[in-house]
Protein backbone atom coordinates (compact mmCIF):
# COMPACT_ATOMS: atom_id res chain seq x y z
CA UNK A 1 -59.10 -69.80 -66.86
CA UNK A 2 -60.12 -73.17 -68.93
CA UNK A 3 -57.09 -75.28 -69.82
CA UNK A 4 -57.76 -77.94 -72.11
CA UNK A 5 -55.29 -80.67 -72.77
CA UNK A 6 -56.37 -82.16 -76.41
CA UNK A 7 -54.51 -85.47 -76.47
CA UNK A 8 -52.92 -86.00 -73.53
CA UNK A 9 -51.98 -89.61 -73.66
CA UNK A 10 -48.87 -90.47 -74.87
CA UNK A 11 -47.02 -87.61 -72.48
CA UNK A 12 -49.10 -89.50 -69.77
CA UNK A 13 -50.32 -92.59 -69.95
CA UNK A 14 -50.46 -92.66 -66.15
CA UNK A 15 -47.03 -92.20 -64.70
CA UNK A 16 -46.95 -88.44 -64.64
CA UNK A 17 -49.25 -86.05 -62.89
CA UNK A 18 -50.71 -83.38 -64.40
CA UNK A 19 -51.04 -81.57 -61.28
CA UNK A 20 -48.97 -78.89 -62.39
CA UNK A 21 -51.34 -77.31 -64.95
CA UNK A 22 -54.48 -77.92 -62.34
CA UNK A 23 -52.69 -75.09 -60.29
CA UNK A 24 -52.98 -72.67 -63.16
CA UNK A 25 -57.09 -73.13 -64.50
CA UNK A 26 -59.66 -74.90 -64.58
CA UNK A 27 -57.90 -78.16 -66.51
CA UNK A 28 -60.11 -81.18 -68.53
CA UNK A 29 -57.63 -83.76 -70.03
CA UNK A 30 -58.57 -85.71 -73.11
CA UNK A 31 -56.01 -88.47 -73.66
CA UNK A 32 -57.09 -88.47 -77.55
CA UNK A 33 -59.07 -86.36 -79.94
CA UNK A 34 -60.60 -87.01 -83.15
CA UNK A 35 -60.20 -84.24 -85.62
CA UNK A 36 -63.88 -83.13 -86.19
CA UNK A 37 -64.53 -82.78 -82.19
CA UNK A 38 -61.76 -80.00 -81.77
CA UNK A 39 -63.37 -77.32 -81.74
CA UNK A 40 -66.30 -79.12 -79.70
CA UNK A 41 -63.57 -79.86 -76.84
CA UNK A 42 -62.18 -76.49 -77.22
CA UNK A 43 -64.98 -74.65 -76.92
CA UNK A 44 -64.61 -71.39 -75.04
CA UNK A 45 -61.41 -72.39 -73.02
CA UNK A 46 -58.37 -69.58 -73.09
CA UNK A 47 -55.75 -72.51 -72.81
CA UNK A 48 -55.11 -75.13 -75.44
CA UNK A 49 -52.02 -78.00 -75.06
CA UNK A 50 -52.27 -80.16 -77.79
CA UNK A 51 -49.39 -82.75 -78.66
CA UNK A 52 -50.04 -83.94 -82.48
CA UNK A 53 -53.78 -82.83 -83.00
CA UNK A 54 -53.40 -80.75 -85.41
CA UNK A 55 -55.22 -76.85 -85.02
CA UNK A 56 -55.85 -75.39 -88.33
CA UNK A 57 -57.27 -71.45 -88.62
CA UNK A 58 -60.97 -73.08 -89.27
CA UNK A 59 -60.62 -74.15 -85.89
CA UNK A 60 -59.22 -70.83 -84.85
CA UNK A 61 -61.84 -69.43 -86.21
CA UNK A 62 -64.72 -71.64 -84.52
CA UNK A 63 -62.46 -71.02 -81.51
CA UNK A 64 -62.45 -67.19 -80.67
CA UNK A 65 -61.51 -67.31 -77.07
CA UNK A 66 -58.34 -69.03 -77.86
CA UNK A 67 -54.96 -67.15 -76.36
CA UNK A 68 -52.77 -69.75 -75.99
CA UNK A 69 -51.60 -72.94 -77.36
CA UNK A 70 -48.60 -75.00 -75.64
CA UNK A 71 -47.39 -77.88 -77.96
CA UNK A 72 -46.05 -80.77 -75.84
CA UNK A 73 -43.16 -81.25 -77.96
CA UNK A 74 -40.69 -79.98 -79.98
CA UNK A 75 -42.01 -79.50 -83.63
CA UNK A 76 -44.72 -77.54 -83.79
CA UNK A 77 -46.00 -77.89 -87.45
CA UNK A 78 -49.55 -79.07 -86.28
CA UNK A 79 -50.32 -75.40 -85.45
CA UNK A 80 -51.06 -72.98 -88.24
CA UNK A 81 -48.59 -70.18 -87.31
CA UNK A 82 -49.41 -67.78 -89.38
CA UNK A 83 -53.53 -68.08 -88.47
CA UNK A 84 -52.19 -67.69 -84.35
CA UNK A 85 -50.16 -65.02 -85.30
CA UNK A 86 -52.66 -62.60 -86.79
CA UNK A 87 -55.06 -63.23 -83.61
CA UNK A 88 -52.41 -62.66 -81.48
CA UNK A 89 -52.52 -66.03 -80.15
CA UNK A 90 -49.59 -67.22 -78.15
CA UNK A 91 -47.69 -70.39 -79.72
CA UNK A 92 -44.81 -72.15 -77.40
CA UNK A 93 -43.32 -75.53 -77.71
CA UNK A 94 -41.10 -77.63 -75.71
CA UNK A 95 -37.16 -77.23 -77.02
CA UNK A 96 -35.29 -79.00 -75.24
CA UNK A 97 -36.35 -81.94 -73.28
CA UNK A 98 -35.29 -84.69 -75.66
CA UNK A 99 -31.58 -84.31 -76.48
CA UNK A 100 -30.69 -87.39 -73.97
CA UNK A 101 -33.52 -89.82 -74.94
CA UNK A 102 -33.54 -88.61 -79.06
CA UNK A 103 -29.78 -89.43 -79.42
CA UNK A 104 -29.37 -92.17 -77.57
CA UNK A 105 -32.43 -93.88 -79.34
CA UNK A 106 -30.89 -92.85 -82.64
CA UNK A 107 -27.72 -94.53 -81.92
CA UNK A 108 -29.69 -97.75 -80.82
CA UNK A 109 -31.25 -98.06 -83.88
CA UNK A 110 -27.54 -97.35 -85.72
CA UNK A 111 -25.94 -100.02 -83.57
CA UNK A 112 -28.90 -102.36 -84.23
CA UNK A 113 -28.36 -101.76 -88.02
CA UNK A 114 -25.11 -102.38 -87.24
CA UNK A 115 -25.18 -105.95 -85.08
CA UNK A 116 -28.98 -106.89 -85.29
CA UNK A 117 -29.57 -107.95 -81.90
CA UNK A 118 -32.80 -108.31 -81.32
CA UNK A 119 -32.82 -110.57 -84.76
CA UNK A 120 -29.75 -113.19 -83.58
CA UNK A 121 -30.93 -113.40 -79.76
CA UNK A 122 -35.03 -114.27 -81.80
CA UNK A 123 -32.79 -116.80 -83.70
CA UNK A 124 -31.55 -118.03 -80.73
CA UNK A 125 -34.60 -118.92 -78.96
CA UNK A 126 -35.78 -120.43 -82.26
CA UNK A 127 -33.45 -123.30 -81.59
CA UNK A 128 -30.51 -121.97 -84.60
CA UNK A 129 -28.01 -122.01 -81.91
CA UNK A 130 -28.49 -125.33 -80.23
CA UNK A 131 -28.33 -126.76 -83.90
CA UNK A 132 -25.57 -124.99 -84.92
CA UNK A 133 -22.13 -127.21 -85.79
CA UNK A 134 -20.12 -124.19 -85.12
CA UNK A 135 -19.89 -122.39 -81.74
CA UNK A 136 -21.14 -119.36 -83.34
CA UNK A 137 -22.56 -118.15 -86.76
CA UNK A 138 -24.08 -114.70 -87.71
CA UNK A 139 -27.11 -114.17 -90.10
CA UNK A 140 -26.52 -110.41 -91.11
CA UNK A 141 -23.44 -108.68 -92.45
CA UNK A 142 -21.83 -107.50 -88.76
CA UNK A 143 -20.54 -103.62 -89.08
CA UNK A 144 -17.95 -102.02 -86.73
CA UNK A 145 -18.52 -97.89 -86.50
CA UNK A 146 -14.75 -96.92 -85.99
CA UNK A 147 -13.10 -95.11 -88.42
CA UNK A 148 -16.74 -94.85 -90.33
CA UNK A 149 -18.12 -91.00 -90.88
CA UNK A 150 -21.69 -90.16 -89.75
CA UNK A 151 -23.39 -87.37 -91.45
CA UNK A 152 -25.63 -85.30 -89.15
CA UNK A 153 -28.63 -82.78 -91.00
CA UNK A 154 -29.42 -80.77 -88.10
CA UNK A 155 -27.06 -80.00 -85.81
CA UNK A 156 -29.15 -78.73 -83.15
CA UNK A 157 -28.93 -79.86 -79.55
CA UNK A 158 -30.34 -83.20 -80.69
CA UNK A 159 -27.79 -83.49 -83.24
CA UNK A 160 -24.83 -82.19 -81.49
CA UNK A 161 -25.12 -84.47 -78.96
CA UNK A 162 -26.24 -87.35 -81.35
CA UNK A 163 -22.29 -86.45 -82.77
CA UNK A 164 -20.69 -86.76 -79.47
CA UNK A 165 -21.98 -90.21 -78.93
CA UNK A 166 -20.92 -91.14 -82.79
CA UNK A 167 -17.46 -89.38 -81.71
CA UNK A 168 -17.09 -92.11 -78.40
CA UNK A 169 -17.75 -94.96 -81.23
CA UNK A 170 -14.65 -93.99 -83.25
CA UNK A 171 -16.72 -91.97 -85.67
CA UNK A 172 -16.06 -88.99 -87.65
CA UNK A 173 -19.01 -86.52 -88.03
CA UNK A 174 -20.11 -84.08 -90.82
CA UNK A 175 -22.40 -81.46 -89.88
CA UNK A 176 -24.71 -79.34 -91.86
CA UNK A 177 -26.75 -76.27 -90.13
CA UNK A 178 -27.86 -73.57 -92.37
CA UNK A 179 -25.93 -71.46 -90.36
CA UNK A 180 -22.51 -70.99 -89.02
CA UNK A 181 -21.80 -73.61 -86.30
CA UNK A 182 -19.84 -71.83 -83.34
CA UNK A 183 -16.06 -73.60 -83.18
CA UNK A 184 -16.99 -75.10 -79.42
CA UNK A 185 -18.87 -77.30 -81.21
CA UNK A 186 -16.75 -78.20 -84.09
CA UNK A 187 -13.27 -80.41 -83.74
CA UNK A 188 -10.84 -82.17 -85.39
CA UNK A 189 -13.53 -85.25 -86.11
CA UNK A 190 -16.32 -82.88 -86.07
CA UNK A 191 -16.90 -80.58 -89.12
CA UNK A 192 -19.18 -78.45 -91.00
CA UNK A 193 -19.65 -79.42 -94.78
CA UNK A 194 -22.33 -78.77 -97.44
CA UNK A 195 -25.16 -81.19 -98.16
CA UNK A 196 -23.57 -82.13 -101.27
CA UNK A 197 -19.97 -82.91 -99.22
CA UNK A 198 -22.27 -84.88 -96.06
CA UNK A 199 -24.21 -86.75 -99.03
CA UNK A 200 -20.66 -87.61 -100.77
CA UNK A 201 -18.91 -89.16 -98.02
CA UNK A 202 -21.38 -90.42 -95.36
CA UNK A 203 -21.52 -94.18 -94.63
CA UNK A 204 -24.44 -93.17 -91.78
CA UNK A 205 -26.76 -90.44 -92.48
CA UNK A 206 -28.58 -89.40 -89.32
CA UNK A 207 -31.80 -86.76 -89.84
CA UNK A 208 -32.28 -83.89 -86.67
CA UNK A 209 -33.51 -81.24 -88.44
CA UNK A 210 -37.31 -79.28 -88.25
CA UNK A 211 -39.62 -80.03 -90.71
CA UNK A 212 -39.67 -76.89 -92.59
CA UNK A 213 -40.33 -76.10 -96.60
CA UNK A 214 -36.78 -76.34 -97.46
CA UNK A 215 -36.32 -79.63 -95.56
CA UNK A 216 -39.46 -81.28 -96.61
CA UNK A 217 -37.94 -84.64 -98.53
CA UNK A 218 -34.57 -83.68 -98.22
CA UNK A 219 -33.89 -87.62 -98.87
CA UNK A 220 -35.18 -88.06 -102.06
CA UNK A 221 -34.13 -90.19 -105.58
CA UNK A 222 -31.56 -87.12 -106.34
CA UNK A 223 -30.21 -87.00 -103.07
CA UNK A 224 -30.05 -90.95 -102.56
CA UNK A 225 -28.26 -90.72 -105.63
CA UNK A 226 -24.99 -88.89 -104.88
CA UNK A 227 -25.21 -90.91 -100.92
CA UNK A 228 -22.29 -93.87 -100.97
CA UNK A 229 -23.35 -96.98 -102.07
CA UNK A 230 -24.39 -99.13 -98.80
CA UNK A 231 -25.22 -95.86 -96.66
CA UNK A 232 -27.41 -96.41 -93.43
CA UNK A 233 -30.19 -93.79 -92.73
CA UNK A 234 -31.61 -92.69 -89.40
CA UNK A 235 -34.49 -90.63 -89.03
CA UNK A 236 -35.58 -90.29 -85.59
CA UNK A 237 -36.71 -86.45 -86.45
CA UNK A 238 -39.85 -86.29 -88.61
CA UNK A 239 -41.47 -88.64 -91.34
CA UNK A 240 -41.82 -85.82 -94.64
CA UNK A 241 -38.08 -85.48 -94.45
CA UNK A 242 -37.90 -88.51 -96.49
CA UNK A 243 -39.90 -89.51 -99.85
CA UNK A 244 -40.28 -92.97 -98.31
CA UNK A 245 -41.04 -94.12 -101.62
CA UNK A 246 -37.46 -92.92 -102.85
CA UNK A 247 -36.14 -94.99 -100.02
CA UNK A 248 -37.70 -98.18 -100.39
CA UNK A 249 -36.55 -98.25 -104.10
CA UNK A 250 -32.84 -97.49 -102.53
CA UNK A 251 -33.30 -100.16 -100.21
CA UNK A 252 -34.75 -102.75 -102.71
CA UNK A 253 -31.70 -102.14 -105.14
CA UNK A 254 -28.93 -101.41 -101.83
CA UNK A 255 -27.98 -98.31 -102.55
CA UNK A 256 -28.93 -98.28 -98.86
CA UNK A 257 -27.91 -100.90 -96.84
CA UNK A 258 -30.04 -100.24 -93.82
CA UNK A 259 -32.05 -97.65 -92.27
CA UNK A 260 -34.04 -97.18 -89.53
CA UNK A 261 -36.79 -94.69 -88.99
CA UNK A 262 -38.62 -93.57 -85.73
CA UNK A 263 -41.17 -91.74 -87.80
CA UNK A 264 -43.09 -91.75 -90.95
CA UNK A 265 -45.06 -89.95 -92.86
CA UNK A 266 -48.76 -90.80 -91.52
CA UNK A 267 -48.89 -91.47 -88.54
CA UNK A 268 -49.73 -94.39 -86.89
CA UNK A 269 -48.27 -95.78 -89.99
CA UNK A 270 -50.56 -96.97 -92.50
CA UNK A 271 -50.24 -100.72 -94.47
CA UNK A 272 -49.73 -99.20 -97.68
CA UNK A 273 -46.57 -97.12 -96.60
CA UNK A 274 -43.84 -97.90 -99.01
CA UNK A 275 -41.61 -98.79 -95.91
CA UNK A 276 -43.56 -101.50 -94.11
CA UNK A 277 -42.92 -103.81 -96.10
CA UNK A 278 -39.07 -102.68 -97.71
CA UNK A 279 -36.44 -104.94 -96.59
CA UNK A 280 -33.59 -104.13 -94.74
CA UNK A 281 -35.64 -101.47 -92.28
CA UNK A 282 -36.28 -100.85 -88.66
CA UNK A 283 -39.47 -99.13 -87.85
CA UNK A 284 -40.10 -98.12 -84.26
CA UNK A 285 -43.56 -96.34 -83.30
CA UNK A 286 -42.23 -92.94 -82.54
CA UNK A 287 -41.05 -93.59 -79.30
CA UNK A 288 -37.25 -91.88 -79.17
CA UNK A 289 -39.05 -89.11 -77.08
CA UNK A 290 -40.79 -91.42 -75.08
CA UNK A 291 -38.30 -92.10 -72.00
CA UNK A 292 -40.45 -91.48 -68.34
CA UNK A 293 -37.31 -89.23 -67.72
CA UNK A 294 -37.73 -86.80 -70.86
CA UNK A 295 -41.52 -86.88 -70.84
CA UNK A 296 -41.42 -85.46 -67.21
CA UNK A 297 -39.10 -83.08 -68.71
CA UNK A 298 -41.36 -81.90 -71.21
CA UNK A 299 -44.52 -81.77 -68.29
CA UNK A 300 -42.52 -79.37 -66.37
CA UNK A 301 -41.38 -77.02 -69.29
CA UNK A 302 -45.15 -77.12 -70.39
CA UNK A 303 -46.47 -75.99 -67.43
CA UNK A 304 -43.08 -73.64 -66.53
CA UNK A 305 -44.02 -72.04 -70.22
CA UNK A 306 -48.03 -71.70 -69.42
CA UNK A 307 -46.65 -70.04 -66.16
CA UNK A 308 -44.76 -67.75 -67.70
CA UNK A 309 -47.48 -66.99 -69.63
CA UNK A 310 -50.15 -65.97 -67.34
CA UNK A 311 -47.48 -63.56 -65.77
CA UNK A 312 -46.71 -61.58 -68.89
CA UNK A 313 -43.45 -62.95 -69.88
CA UNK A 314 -44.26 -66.04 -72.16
CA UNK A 315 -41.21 -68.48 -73.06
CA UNK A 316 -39.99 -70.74 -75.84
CA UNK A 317 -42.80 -68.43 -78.17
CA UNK A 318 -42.56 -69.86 -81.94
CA UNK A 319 -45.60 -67.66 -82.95
């Protein structure tokens, strides 16, 4: 059985071994691959992992032998479902191996909106410090997270335990899940609300929701509109959920005060993004996943899931 691992870089730049799918097949590793040589690399392997190349039916198509396609990571919107589907092709992705390293990263980049640390302690070794005629001096508004209210879209495992650490700070936390959050979940700080109630009285907004249709720029000028004046935004989930455009306006006129967003739209970002340049914005390269911890996570659910697979009883299927 041919395994081939389309871009296999970023889960392993060198610290992991990938010595758990060379039991199962014949494995070749690519750590990157340009769209147009897919279906070249493919070729007639059974076994596709991919991580953000992106398999469209055309491919599918040039790619007959095809029966299964692990995503090494969470969102699978790279793969066209539908297209797998109708060949019976096997689609599974990874659930589960982020919570720990997504929320905590998300609640760095609150608390650096928050106290900008890396900023002062850069102002520091400039030299502001020693000059200073006070024994201290701050250049950014400074923000204490008690008593504040933190609205979570997506209240997932990500975003449930995104609320507990928000719930150690002295937060309160509105939830919205299109479905009915079970009460072991939910407490006296903890709620679930409508968007238009999370929108209304959020002073952080924190995105952990799929990237579906109906969540596709979910922050947008109308949303943005009914948010608090001198919200904070956190997107550590996927790019599209946010016209960036719509946000760089809100950030330009401080509607929003600050956000800070693991992910954009194109990826790497581009120089004309709307939000490289916007003031009053983190931007970190997609790296809240990133952790050696989680990614070895994800390595052994991949190759648990391919497993489970070649024995008849496939896992974690989204197709």
């Amino acid at each position: 059985m041919k395994i081939v691992v389309l871009d296999g870089y970023t889960e392993n730049p060198g610290d992991l071994s990938w010595s758990g799918l060379q039991e199962l097949g014949e494995l070749k590793v690519y750590d990157r691959c340009p769209q147009e040589l897919v279906a070249e690399r493919i070729g007639d392997a059974q076994i596709i992992i991919t991580n953000k190349t992106v398999i469209t039916e055309a491919i599918l198509e040039q790619c007959p032998k095809i029966k299964y396609i692990g995503v090494l990571a969470t969102g699978y919107n790279v793969i066209d479902i539908a297209a797998a589907k109708s060949r019976g092709i096997i689609v599974t992705n990874i659930p589960s191996y982020g919570t720990d390293a997504v929320s905590q990263f998300a609640i760095a980049l609150l608390l650096e909106l928050c106290h900008h640390v890396g900023a002062h302690s850069d102002s520091v070794k400039r030299g502001d410090w020693s000059n200073c005629k006070d024994f201290c001096y701050w250049n950014y508004p400074l923000l204490e997270l008690a008593g504040k209210t933190m609205g979570i879209i997506g209240f997932g495992k990500i975003g449930r335990r995104t609320a507990q650490i928000a719930e150690a700070l002295g937060m309160n936390i509105l939830a919205l899940e299109p479905g009915k959050i079970a009460q072991e979940y939910l407490s006296a700080t903890i709620r679930q609300v409508s968007l238009e109630e999370l929108l209304q009285n959020s002073d952080v907004i924190s995105l952990h929701c799929p990237l579906f249709p109906e969540t596709m720029g979910i922050i947008n000028q109308n949303t943005l509109k009914q948010m608090k004046d001198g919200v904070m935004i956190i997107n550590t989930s996927r790019g599209p959920l946010i016209v960036e455009k719509d946000l760089r306006d809100a950030l330009i006129t401080g509607k929003v005060a600050g956000a800070a967003v693991d992910v954009v739209s194109t990826e790497p970002i581009t120089m004309d993004n709307p939000l490289y340049d916007a003031p009053n914005i983190i931007i970190t390269p997609h790296i809240a996943w990133a952790p050696k911890e989680a990614r070895q996570r994800l390595m052994d659910i991949a190759v648990d899931n391919l497993r489970a697979y070649i024995q008849g009883s496939p896992t974690n299927i989204v197709s």
